[in-house]
Each structure stands twice: as C-alpha cells, then as structure tokens.
N, C-alpha and C. Protein backbone atom coordinates (compact mmCIF):
# COMPACT_ATOMS: atom_id res chain seq x y z
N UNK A 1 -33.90 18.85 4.47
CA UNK A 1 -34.12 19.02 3.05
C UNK A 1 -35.51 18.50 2.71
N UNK A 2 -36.50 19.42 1.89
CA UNK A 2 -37.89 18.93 1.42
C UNK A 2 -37.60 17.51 0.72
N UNK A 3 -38.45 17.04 0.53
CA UNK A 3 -38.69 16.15 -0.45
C UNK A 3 -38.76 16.64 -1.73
N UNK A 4 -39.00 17.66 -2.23
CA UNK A 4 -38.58 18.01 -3.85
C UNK A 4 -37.36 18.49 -3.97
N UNK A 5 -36.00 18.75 -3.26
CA UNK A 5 -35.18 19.22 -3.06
C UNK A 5 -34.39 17.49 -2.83
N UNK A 6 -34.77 16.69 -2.37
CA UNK A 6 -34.01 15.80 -2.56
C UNK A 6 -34.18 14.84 -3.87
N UNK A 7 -35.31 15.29 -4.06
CA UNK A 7 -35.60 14.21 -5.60
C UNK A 7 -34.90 14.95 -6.59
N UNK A 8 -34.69 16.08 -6.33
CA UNK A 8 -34.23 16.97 -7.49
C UNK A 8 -32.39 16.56 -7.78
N UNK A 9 -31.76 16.67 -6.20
CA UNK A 9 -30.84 16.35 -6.29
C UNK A 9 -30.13 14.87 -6.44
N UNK A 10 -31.12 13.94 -6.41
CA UNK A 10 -31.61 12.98 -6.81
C UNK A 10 -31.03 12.81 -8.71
N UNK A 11 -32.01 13.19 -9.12
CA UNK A 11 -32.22 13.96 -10.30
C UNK A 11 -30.93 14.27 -11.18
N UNK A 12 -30.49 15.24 -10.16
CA UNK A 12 -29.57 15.53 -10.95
C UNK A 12 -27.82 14.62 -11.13
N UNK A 13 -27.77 13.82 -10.10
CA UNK A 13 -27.21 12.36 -10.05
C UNK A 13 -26.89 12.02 -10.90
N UNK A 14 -28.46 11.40 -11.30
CA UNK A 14 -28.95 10.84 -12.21
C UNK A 14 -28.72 11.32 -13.80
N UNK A 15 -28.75 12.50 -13.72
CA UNK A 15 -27.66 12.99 -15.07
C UNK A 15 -26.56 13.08 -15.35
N UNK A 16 -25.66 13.48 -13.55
CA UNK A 16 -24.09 12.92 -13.93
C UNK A 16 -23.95 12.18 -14.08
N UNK A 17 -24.39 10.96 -13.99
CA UNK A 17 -23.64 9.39 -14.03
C UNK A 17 -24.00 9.68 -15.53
N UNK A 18 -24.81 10.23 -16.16
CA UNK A 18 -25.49 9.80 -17.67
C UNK A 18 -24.49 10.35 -18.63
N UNK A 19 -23.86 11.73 -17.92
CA UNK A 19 -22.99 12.39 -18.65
C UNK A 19 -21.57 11.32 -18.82
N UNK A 20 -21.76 10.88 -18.24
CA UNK A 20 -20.02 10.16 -18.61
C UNK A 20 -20.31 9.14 -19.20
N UNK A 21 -19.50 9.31 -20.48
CA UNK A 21 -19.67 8.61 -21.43
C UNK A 21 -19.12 6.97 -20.96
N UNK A 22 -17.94 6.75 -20.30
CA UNK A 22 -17.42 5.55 -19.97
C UNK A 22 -18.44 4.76 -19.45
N UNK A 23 -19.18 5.05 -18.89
CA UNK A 23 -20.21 4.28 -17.48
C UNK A 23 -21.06 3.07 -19.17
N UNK A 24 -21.70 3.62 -19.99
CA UNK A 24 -22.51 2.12 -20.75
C UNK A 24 -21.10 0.92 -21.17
N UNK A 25 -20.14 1.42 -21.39
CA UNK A 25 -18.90 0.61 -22.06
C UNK A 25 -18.48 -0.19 -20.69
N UNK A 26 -18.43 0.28 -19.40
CA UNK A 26 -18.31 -0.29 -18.10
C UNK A 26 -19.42 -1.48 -18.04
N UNK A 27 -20.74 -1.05 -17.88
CA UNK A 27 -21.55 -2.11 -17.93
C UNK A 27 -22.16 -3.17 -18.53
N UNK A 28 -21.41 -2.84 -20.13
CA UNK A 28 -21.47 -3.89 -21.02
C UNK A 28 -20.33 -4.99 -21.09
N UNK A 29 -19.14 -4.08 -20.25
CA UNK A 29 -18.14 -5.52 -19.61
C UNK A 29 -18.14 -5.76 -18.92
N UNK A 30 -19.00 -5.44 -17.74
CA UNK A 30 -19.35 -6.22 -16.51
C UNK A 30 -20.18 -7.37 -17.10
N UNK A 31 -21.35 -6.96 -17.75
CA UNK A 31 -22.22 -7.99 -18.65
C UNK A 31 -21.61 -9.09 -19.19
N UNK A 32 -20.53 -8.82 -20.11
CA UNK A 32 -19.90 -9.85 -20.99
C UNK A 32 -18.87 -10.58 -20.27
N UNK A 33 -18.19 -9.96 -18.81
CA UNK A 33 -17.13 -10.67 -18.38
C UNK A 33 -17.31 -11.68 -17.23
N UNK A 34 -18.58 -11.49 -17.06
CA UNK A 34 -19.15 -12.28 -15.75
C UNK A 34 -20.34 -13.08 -15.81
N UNK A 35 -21.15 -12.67 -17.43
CA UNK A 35 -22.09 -13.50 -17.80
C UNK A 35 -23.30 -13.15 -17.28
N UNK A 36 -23.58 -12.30 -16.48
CA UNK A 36 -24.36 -11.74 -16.27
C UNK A 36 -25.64 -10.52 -16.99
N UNK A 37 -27.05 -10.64 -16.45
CA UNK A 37 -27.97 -10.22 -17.42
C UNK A 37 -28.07 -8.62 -16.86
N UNK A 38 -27.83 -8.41 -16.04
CA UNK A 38 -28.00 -6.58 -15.47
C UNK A 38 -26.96 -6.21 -14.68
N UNK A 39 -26.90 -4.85 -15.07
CA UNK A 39 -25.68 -4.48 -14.32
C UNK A 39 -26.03 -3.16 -14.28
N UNK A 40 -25.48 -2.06 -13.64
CA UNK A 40 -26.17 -0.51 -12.68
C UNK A 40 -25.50 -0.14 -11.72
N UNK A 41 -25.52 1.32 -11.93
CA UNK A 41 -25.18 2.22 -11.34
C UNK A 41 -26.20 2.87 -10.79
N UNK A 42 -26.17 2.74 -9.34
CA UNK A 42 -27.15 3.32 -8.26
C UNK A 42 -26.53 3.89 -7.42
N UNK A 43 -27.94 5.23 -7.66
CA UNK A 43 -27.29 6.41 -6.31
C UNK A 43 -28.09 5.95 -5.08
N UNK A 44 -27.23 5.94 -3.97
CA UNK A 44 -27.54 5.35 -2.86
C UNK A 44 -27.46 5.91 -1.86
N UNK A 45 -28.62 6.66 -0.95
CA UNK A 45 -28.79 7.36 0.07
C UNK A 45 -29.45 6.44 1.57
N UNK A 46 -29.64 7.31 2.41
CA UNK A 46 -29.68 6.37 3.54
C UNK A 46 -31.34 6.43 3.40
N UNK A 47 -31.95 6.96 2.36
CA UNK A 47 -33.56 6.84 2.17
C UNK A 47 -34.29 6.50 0.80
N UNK A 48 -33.19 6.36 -0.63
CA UNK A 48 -33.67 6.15 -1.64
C UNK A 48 -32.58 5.13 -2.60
N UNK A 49 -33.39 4.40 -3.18
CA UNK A 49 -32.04 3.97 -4.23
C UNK A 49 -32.94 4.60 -5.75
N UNK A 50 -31.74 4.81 -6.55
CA UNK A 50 -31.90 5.09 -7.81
C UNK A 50 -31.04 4.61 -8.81
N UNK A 51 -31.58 3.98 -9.84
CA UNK A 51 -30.46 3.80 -11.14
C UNK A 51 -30.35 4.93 -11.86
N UNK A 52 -29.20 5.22 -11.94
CA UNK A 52 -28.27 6.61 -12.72
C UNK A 52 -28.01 5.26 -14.10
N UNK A 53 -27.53 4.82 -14.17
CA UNK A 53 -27.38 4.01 -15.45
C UNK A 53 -27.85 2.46 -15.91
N UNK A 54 -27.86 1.65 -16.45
CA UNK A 54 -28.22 0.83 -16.65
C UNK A 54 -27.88 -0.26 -17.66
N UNK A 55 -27.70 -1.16 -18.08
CA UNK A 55 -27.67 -2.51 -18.78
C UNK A 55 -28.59 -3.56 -18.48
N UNK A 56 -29.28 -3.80 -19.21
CA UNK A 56 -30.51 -4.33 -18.77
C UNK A 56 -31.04 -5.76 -19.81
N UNK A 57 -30.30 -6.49 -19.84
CA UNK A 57 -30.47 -8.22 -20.91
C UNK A 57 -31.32 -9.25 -20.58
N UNK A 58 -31.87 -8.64 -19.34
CA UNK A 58 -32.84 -9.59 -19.00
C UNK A 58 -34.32 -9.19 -18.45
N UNK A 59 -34.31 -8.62 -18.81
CA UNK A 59 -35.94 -7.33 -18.60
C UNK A 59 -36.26 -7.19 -17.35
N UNK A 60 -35.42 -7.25 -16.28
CA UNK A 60 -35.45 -6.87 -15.57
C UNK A 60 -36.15 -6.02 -15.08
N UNK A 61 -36.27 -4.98 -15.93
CA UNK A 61 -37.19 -3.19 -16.04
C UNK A 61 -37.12 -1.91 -15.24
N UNK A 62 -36.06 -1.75 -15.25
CA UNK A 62 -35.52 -0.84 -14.32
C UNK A 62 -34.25 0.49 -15.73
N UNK A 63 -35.36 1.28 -15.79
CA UNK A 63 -34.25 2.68 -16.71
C UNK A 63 -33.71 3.69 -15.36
N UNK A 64 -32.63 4.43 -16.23
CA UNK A 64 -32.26 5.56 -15.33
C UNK A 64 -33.56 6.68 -14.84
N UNK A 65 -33.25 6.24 -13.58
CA UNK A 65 -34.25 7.96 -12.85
C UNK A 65 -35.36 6.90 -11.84
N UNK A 66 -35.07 5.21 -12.12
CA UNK A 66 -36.32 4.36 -12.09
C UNK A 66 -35.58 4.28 -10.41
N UNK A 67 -36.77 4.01 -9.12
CA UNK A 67 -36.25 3.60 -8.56
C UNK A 67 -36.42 2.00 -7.80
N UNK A 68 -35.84 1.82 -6.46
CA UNK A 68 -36.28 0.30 -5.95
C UNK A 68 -36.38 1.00 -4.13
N UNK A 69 -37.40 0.12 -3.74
CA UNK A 69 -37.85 0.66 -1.96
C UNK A 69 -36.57 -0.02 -1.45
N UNK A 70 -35.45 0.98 -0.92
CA UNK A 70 -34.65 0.69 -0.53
C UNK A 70 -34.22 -0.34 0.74
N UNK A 71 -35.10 -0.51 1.20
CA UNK A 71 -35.41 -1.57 1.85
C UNK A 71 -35.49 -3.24 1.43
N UNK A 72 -35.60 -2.80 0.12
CA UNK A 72 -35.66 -3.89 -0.68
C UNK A 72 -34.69 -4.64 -1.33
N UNK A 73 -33.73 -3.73 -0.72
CA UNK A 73 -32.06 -4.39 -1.40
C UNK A 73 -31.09 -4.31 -0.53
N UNK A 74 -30.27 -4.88 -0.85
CA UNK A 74 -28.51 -5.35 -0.45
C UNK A 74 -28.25 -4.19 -0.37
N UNK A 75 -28.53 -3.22 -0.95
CA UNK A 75 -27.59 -2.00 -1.08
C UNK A 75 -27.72 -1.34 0.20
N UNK A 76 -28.81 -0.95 0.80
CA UNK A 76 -29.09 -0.94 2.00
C UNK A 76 -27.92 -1.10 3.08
N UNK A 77 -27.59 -2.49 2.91
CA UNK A 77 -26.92 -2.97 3.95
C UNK A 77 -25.22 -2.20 3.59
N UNK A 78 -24.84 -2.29 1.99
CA UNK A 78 -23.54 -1.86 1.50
C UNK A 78 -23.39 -0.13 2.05
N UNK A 79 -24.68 0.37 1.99
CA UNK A 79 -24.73 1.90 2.31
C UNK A 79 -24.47 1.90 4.06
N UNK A 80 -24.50 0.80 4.94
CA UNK A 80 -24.51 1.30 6.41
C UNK A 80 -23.15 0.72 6.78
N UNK A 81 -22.69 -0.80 5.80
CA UNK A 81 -20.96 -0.83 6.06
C UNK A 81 -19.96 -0.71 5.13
N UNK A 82 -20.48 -0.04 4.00
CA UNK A 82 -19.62 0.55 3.27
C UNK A 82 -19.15 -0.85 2.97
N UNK A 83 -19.01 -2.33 2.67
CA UNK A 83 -18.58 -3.15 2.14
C UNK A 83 -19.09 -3.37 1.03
N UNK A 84 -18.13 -4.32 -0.16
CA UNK A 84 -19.21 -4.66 -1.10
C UNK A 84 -19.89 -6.30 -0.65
N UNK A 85 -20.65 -6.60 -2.07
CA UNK A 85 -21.38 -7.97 -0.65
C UNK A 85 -21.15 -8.86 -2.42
N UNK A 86 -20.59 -9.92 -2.54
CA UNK A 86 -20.45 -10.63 -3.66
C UNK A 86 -21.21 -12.16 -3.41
N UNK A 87 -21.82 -12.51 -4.12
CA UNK A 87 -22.83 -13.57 -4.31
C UNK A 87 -22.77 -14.40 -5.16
N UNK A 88 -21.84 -15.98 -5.49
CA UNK A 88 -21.76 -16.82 -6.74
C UNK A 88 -23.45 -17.44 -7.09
N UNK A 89 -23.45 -17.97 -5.37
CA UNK A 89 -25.47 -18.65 -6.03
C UNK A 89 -25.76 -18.26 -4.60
N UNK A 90 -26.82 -17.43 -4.54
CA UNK A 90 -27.72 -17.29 -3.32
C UNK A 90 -28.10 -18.35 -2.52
N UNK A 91 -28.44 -19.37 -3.29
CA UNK A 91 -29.32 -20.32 -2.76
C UNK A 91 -28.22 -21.45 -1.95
N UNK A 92 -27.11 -21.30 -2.12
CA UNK A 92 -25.67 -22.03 -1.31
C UNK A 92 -25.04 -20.98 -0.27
N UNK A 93 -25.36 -19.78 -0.16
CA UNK A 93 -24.95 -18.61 0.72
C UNK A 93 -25.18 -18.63 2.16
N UNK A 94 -24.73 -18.90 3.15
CA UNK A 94 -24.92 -19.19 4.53
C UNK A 94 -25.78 -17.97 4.93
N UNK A 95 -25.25 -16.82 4.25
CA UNK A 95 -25.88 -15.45 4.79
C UNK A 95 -27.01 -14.87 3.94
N UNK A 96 -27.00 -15.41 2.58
CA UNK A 96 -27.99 -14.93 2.04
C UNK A 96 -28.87 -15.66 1.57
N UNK A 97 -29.31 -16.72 1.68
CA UNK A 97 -30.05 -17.90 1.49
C UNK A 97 -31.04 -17.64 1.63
N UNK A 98 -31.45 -16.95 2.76
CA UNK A 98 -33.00 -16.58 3.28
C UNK A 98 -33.06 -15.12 3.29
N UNK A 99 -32.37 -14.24 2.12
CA UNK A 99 -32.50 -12.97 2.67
C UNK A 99 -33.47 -12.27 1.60
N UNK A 100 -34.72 -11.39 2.02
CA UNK A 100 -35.56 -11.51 1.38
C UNK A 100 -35.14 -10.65 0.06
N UNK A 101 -34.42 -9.84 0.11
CA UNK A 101 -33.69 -9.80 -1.79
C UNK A 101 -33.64 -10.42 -2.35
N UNK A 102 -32.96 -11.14 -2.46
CA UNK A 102 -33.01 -12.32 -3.74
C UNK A 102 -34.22 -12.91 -4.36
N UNK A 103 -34.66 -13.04 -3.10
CA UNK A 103 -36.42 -13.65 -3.24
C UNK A 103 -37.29 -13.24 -4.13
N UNK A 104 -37.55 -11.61 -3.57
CA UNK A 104 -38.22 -10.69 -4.21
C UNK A 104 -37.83 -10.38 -5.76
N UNK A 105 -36.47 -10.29 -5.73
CA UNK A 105 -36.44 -9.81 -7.44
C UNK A 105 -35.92 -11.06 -7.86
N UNK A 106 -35.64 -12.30 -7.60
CA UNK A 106 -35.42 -13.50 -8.58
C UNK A 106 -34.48 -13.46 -9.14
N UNK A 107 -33.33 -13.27 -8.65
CA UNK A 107 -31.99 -13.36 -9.13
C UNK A 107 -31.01 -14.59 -7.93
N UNK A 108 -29.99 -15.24 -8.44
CA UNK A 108 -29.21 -16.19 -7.86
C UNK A 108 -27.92 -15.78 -7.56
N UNK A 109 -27.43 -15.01 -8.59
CA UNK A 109 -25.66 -14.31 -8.37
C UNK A 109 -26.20 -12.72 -8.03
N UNK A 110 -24.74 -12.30 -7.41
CA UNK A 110 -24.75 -10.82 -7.34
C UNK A 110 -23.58 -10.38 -6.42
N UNK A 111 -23.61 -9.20 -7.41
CA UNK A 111 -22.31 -8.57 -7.01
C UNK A 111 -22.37 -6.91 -6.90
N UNK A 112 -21.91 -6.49 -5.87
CA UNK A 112 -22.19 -4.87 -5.47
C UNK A 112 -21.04 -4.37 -4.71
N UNK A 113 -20.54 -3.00 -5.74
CA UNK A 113 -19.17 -2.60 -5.04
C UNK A 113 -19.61 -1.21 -4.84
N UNK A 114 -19.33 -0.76 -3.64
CA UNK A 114 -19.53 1.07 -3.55
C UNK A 114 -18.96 1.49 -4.10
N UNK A 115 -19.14 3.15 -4.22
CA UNK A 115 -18.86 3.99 -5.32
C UNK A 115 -18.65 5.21 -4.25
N UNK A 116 -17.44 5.81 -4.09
CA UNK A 116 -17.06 6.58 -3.48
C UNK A 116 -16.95 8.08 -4.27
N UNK A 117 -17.12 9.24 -3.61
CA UNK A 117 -16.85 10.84 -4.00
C UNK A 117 -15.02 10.48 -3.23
N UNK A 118 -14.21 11.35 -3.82
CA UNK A 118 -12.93 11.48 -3.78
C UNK A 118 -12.75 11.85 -2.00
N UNK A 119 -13.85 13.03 -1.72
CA UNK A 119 -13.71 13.01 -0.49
C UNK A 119 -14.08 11.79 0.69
N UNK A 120 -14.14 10.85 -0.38
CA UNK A 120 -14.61 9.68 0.80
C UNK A 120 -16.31 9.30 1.45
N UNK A 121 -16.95 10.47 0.65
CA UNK A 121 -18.38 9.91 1.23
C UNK A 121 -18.94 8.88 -0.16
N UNK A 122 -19.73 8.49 0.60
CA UNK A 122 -20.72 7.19 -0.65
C UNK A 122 -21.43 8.03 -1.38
N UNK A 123 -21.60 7.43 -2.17
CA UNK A 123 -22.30 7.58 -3.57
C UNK A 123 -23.38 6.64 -3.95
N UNK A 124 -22.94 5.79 -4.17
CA UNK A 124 -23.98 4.69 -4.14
C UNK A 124 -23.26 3.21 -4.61
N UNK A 125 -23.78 2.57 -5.62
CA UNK A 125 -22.87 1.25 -5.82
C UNK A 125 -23.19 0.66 -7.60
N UNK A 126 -21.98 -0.07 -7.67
CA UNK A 126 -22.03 -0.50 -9.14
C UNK A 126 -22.41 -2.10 -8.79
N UNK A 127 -23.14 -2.39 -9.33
CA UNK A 127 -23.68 -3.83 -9.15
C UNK A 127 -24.48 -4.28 -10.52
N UNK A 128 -24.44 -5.99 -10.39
CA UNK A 128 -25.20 -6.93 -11.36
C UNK A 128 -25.45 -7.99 -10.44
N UNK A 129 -26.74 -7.86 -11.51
CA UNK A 129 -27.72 -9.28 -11.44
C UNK A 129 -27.87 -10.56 -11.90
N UNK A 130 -28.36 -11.98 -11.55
CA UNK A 130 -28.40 -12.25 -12.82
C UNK A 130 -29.15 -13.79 -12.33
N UNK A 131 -30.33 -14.32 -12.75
CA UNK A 131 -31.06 -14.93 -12.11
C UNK A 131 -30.57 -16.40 -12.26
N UNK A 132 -29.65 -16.60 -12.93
CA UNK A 132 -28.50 -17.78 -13.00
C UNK A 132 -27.36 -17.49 -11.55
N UNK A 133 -27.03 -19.02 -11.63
CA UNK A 133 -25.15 -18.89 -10.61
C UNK A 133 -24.02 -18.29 -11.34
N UNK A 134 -23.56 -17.40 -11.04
CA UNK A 134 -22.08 -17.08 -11.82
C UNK A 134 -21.08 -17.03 -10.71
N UNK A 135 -20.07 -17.32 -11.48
CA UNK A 135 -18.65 -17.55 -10.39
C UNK A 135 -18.10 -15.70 -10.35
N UNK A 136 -18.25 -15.68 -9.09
CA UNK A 136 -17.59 -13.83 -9.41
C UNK A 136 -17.09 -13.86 -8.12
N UNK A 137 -16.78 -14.74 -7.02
CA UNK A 137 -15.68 -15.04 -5.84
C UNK A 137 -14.16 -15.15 -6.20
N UNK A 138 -14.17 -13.89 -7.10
CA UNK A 138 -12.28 -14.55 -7.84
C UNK A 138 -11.74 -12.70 -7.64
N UNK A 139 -10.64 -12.94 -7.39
CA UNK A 139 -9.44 -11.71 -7.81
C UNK A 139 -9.67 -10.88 -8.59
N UNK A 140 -9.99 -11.54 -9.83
CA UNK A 140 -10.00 -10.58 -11.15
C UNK A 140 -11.79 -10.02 -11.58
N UNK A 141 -12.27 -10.61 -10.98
CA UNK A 141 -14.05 -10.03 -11.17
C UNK A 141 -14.22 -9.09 -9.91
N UNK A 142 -13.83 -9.05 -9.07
CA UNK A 142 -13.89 -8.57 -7.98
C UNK A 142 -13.09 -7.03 -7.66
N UNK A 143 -11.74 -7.04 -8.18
CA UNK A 143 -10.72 -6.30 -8.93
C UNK A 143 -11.19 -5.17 -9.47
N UNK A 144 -11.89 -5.56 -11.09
CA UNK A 144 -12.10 -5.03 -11.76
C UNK A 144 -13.84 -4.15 -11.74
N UNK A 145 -14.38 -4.80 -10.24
CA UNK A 145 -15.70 -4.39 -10.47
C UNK A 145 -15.03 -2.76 -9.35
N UNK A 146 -14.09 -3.17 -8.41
CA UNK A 146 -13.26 -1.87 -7.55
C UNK A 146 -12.58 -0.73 -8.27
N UNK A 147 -11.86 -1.09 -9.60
CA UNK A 147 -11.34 -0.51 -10.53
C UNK A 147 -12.58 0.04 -10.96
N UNK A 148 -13.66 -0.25 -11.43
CA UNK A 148 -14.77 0.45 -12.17
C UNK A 148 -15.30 1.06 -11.15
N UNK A 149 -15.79 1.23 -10.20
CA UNK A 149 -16.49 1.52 -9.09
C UNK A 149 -15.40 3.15 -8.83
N UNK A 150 -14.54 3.03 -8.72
CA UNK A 150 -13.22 3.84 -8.40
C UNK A 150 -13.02 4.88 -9.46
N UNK A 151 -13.19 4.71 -11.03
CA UNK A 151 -13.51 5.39 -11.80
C UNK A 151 -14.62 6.17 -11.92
N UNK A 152 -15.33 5.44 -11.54
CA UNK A 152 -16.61 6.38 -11.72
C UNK A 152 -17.10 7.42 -10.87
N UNK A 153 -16.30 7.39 -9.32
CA UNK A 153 -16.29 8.12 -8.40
C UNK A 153 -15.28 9.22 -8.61
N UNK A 154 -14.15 8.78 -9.20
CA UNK A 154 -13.37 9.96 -9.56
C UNK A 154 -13.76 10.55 -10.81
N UNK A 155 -14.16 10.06 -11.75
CA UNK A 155 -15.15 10.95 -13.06
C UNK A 155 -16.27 11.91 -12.43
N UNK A 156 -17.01 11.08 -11.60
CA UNK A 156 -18.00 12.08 -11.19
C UNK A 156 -17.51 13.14 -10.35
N UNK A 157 -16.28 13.12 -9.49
CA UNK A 157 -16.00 13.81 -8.69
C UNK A 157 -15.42 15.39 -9.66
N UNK A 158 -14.40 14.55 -10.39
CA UNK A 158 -13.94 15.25 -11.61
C UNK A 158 -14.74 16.21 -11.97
N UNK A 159 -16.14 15.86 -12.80
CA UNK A 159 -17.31 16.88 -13.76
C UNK A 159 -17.65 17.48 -12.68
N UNK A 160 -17.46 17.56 -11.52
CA UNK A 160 -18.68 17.98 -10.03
C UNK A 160 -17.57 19.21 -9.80
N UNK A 161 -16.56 19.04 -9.76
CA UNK A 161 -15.21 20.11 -9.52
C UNK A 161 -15.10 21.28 -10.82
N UNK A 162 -15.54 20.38 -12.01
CA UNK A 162 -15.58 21.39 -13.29
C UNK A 162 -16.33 22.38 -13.50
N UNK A 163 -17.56 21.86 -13.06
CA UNK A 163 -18.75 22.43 -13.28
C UNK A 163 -18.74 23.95 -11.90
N UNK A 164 -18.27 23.03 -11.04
CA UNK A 164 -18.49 24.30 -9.75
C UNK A 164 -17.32 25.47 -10.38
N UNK A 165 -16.11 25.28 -10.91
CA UNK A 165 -15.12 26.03 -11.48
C UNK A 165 -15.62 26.73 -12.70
N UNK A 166 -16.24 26.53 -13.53
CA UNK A 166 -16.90 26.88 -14.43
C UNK A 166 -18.30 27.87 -13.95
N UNK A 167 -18.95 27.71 -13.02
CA UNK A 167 -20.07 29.02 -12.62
C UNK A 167 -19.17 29.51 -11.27
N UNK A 168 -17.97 29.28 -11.08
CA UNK A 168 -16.98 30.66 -10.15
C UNK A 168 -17.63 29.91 -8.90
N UNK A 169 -17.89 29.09 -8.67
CA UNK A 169 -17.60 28.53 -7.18
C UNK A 169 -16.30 28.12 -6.30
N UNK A 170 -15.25 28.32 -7.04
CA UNK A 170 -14.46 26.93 -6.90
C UNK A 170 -13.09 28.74 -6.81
C-alpha cells in the first residue's frame, strides 16, 4: 500500500471514531473517573499512531488526525502483545521507570486498553494520561476502561458493516 493510500485510510479512521457520537461522553468519564488530564482514542498500526478522538485538560496538544512517532509510545508495545499496560506512578514501576515514554511526554500515570474490530484484529487503543500519580490498578477502572474499549470496537465495527450494506457490498 502507497503512502497516500495509507494516510488516507488513516484518515478515514479518523472520521469513524468521530462519527460516533458515544466516544467524547466516554472520554469525559474516563477524565472525571480516574482524575486524569487526557484521554484518546488512537488508531494503531504496526507503522503509525493517530488520535481519532480526544479529551485534552491538560494541553497536552494533540487534536484528531494529530499524530505521535510511534516509536514513541507504549502503544507500540500494546500493538505487538495485544495487552493493555496500566501505570498508577511511573516513577515506582519496576518496568517502566526508565522507559523512555514517560520521559519524553511528562506524564506519571497511564492507562491503555486495545480496541478490537469484532473480527478480532486491532484497531488501536483507548488510553489516558496524566502527569500526576493516579490509582487505576483496581477492578473497576480497569473494567470499565475494557467495557469502553469493547464498545467502541463494536460501534465501529457496526457503522463499517452499515456503510458497506448501504453502497451493496455486503
């Protein structure tokens, strides 16, 4: 695939996630329930990350379509084992203490759950930031970030099935 053929489809991602209306009401209770200043929906390939959505309380500076050198993040690692990777304070983390993410963008907590297509391939991941410690090693933050993550893969999967049924693909 060219490179304008993947930015495009890229692109256009980046407008499904926009189309569903649930995804800002998702990230404004990830925001409020965990105390956290950013929170996002990123499409996540084995060569680009992109924010499809956004919540953004701490200027962070990152809009939809914006991206990050994928190399440069956790997600990276969530895209090759499909785990999510949860973080109360970086700086107490046996594994992430020295890992140059955190470093680079100046955040202390974090939390990142994949985002699956129905058929089981990745998508990318729902995650927050937040340059404070937050407690998010619990049942119910953890839960609910799988529950959201899970929705949004079946919404998108959903409009992706409509749309192909609607121009007679399907």
């Amino acid at each position: 695939m060219s490179g304008k053929d993947v930015h495009s489809e890229l692109q256009a991602d980046v407008a499904a996630v926009g189309r569903l209306d649930g995804v800002p009401t998702i990230l404004s209770v990830i925001c409020k329930v965990t105390g956290m200043g950013f929170a996002a929906v990123a499409r996540v390939t084995d060569t680009h990350w992109v924010a499809c959505a956004v919540r953004d309380d701490i200027q962070f500076g990152l809009q939809p379509g914006g991206g990050l050198d994928l190399d440069s993040t956790i997600c990276s690692e969530i895209y090759a084992n499909g785990e999510p990777v949860v973080l109360d304070e970086v700086a107490t983390d046996p594994d992430f203490c020295t890992h140059h993410t955190p470093a680079r963008y100046g955040f202390q907590s974090y939390i990142s759950m994949p985002i699956y297509w129905r058929s089981g391939e990745f998508f990318g991941t729902l995650c927050a930031i937040d340059p404070r410690p937050a407690n998010l090693k619990n049942d119910e933050i953890i839960s609910m970030f799988r529950v959201f993550a899970d929705l949004i893969g079946y919404e998108l999967d959903g409009h992706q099935r409509l749309a192909r049924s609607e121009a007679g693909l399907l």
